[in-house]
Protein backbone atom coordinates (compact mmCIF):
# COMPACT_ATOMS: atom_id res chain seq x y z
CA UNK A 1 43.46 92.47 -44.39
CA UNK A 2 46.91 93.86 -44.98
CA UNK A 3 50.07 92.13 -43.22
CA UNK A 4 50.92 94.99 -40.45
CA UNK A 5 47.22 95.39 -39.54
CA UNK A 6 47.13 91.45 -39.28
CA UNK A 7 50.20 91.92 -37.30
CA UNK A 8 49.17 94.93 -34.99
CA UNK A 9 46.27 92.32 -34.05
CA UNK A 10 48.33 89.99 -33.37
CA UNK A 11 50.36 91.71 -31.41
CA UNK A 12 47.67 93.37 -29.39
CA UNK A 13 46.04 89.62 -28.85
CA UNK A 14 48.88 88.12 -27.79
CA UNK A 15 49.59 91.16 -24.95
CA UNK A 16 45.69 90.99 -24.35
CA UNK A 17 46.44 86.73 -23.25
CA UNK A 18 49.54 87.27 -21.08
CA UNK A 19 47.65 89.05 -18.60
CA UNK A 20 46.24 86.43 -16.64
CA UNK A 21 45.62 88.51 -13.32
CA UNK A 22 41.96 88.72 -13.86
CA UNK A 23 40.19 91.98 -13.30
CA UNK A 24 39.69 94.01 -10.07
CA UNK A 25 36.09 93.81 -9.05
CA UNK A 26 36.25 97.78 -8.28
CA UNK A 27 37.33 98.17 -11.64
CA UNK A 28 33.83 97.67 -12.87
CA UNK A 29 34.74 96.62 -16.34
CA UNK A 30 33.96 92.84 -17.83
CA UNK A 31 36.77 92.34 -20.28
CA UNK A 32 40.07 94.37 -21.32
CA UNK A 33 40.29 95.18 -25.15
CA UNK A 34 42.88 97.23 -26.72
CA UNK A 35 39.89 99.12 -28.82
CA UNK A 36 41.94 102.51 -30.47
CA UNK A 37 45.53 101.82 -29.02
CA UNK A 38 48.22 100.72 -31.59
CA UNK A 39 50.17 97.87 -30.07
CA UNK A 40 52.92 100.09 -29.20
CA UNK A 41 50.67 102.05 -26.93
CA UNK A 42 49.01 98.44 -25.08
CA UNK A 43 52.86 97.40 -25.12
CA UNK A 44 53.57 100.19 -22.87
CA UNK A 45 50.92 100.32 -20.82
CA UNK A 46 51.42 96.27 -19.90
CA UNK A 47 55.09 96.59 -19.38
CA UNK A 48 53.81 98.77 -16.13
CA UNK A 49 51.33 95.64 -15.36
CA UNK A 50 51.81 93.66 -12.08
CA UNK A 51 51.07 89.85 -12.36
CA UNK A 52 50.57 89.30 -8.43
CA UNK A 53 49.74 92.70 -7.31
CA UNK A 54 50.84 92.76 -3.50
CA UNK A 55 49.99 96.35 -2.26
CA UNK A 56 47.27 98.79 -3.00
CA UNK A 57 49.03 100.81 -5.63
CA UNK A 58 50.57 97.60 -7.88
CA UNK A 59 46.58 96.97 -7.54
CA UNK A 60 45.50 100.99 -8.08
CA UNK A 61 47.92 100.55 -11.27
CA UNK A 62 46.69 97.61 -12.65
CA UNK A 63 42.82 98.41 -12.98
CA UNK A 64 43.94 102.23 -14.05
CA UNK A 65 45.70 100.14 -16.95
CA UNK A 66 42.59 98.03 -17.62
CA UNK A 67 40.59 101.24 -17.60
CA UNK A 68 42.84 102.70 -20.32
CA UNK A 69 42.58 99.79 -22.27
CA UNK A 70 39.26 99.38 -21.48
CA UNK A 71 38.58 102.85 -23.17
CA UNK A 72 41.17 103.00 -25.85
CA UNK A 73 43.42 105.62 -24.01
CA UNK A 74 46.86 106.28 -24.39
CA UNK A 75 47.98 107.54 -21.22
CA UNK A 76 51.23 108.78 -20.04
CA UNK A 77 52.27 108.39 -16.62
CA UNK A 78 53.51 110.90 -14.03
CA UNK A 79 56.70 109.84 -11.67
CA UNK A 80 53.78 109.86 -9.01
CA UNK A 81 52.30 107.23 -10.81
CA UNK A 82 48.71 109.09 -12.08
CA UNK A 83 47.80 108.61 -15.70
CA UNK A 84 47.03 111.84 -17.41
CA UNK A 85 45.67 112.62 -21.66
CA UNK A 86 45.64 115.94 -22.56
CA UNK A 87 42.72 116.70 -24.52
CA UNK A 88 43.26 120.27 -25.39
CA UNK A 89 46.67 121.80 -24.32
CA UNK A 90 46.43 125.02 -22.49
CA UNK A 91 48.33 128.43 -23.40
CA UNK A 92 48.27 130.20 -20.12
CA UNK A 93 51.09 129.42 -16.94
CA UNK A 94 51.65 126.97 -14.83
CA UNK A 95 50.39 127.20 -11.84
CA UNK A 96 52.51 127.11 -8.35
CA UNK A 97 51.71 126.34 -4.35
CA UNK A 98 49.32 128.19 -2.78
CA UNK A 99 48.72 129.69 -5.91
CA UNK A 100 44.37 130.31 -6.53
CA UNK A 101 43.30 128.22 -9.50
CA UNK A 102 39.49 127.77 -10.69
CA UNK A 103 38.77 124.22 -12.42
CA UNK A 104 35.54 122.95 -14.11
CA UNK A 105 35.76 119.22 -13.61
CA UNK A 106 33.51 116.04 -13.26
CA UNK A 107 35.31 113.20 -10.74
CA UNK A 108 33.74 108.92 -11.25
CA UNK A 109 34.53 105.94 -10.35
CA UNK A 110 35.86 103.62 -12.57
CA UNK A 111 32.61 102.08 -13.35
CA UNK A 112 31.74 105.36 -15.06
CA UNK A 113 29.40 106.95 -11.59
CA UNK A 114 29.97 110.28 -11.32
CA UNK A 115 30.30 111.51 -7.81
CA UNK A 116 30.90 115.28 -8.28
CA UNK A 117 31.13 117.59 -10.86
CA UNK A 118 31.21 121.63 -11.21
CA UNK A 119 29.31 120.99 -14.60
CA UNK A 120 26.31 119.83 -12.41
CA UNK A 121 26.73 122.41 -10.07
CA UNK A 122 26.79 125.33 -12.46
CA UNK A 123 30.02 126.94 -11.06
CA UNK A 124 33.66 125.89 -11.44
CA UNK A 125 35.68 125.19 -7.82
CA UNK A 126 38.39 128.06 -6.51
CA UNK A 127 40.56 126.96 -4.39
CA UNK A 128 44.21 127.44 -3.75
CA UNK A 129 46.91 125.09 -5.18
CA UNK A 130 48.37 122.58 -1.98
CA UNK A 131 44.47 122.51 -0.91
CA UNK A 132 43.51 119.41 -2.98
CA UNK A 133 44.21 116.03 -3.50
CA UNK A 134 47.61 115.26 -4.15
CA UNK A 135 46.62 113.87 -7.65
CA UNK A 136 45.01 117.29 -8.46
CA UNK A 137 48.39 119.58 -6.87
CA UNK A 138 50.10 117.52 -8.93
CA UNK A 139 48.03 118.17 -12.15
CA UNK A 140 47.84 121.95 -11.39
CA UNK A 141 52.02 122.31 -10.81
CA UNK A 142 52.27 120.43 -14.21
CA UNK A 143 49.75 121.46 -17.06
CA UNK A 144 49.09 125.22 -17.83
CA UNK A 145 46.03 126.75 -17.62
CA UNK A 146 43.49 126.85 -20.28
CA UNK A 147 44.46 122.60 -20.48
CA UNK A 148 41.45 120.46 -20.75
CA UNK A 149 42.55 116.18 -19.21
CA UNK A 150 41.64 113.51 -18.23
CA UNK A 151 43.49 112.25 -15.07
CA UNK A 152 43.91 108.55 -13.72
CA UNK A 153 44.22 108.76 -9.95
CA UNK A 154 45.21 106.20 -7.80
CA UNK A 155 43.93 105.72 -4.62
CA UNK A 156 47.18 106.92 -2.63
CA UNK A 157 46.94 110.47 -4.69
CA UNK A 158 42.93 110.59 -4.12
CA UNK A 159 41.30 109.72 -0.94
CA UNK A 160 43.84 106.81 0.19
CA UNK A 161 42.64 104.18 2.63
CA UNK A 162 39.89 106.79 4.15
CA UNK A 163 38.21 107.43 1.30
CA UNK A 164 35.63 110.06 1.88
CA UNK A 165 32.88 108.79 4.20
CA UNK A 166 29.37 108.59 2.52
CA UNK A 167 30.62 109.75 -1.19
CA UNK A 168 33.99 107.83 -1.99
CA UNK A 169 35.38 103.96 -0.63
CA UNK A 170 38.58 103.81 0.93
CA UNK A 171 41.43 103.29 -1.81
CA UNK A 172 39.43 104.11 -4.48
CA UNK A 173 41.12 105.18 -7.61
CA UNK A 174 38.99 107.60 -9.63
CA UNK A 175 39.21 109.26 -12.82
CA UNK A 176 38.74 113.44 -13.62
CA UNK A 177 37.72 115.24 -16.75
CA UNK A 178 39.45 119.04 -15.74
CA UNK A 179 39.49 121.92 -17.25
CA UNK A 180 42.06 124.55 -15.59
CA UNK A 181 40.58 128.11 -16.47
CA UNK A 182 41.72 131.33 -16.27
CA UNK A 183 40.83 133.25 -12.86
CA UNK A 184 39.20 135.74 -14.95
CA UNK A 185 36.99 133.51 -17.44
């Protein structure tokens, strides 16, 4: 094994042991591993890591962390606090308030159960930007359409404390795969 991969292992074990906050239950996941992130990537990621989470979104951050590492993301955060990757970047505008939008998207839980999705439904949602979640406004206000992510939520940009009675807990956090599309696709 060469030195820096040695190293980058290293590293990445050594961030993996100073977390000592074990896992959320809601999170889902048995153990965090730092599977395709360099140790630059886990580095920054735990620097946003709360020990002795007090409120709902130091504990809404920390199991959106373990889910990234969980999964080998490399997120970057929004000043809101959601996690976004881009997966494809779009060409078209960006959208503004009360602006219509149509998305194709599929929204789970951090365990991986999906609770919606356009896919299953066979059509993508319209709706009018400032008429969704705050994590999705934000989403549609920042990425131009045609952009294809994956978006981290936490609870106080989803559903908050009232979740969504019979289909989503209160202060869940929940991840989206969206695809912004062109009004005329």
């Amino acid at each position: 094994m060469s030195k820096q991969i040695l190293f980058c292992l290293t590293l990445c074990l050594l961030l993996l042991s100073c977390v000592t906050e074990p896992k959320s239950k809601a999170s889902g996941a048995e153990t965090t591993t730092a599977k395709n992130l360099t140790s630059e990537s886990a580095q920054r990621l735990y620097a946003s890591y709360h020990q002795n989470p007090q409120t709902q979104a130091q504990r809404d951050e920390n199991v959106l962390i373990d889910y990234a590492i969980d999964k080998g993301l490399d997120p970057q955060k929004t000043a809101s606090g959601m996690y976004y990757v881009i997966q494809e970047e779009g060409t078209g505008t960006i959208l503004k308030h009360n602006d219509p939008f149509k998305a194709h998207y599929q929204g789970y839980f951090l365990d991986g159960k999906v609770f919606d999705s356009s896919y299953k439904n066979g059509q993508p949602i319209r709706h009018t930007v400032g008429g969704m979640i705050p994590g999705w406004n934000e989403a549609l206000k920042t990425f131009k359409i045609g952009s294809k992510l994956q978006l981290l939520i936490p609870s106080r940009l989803a559903y908050g404390p009232r979740g969504f009675p019979g289909l989503i807990p209160p202060n869940s956090p929940l991840i989206f795969d969206m695809h912004i599309m062109p009004l005329t696709e």
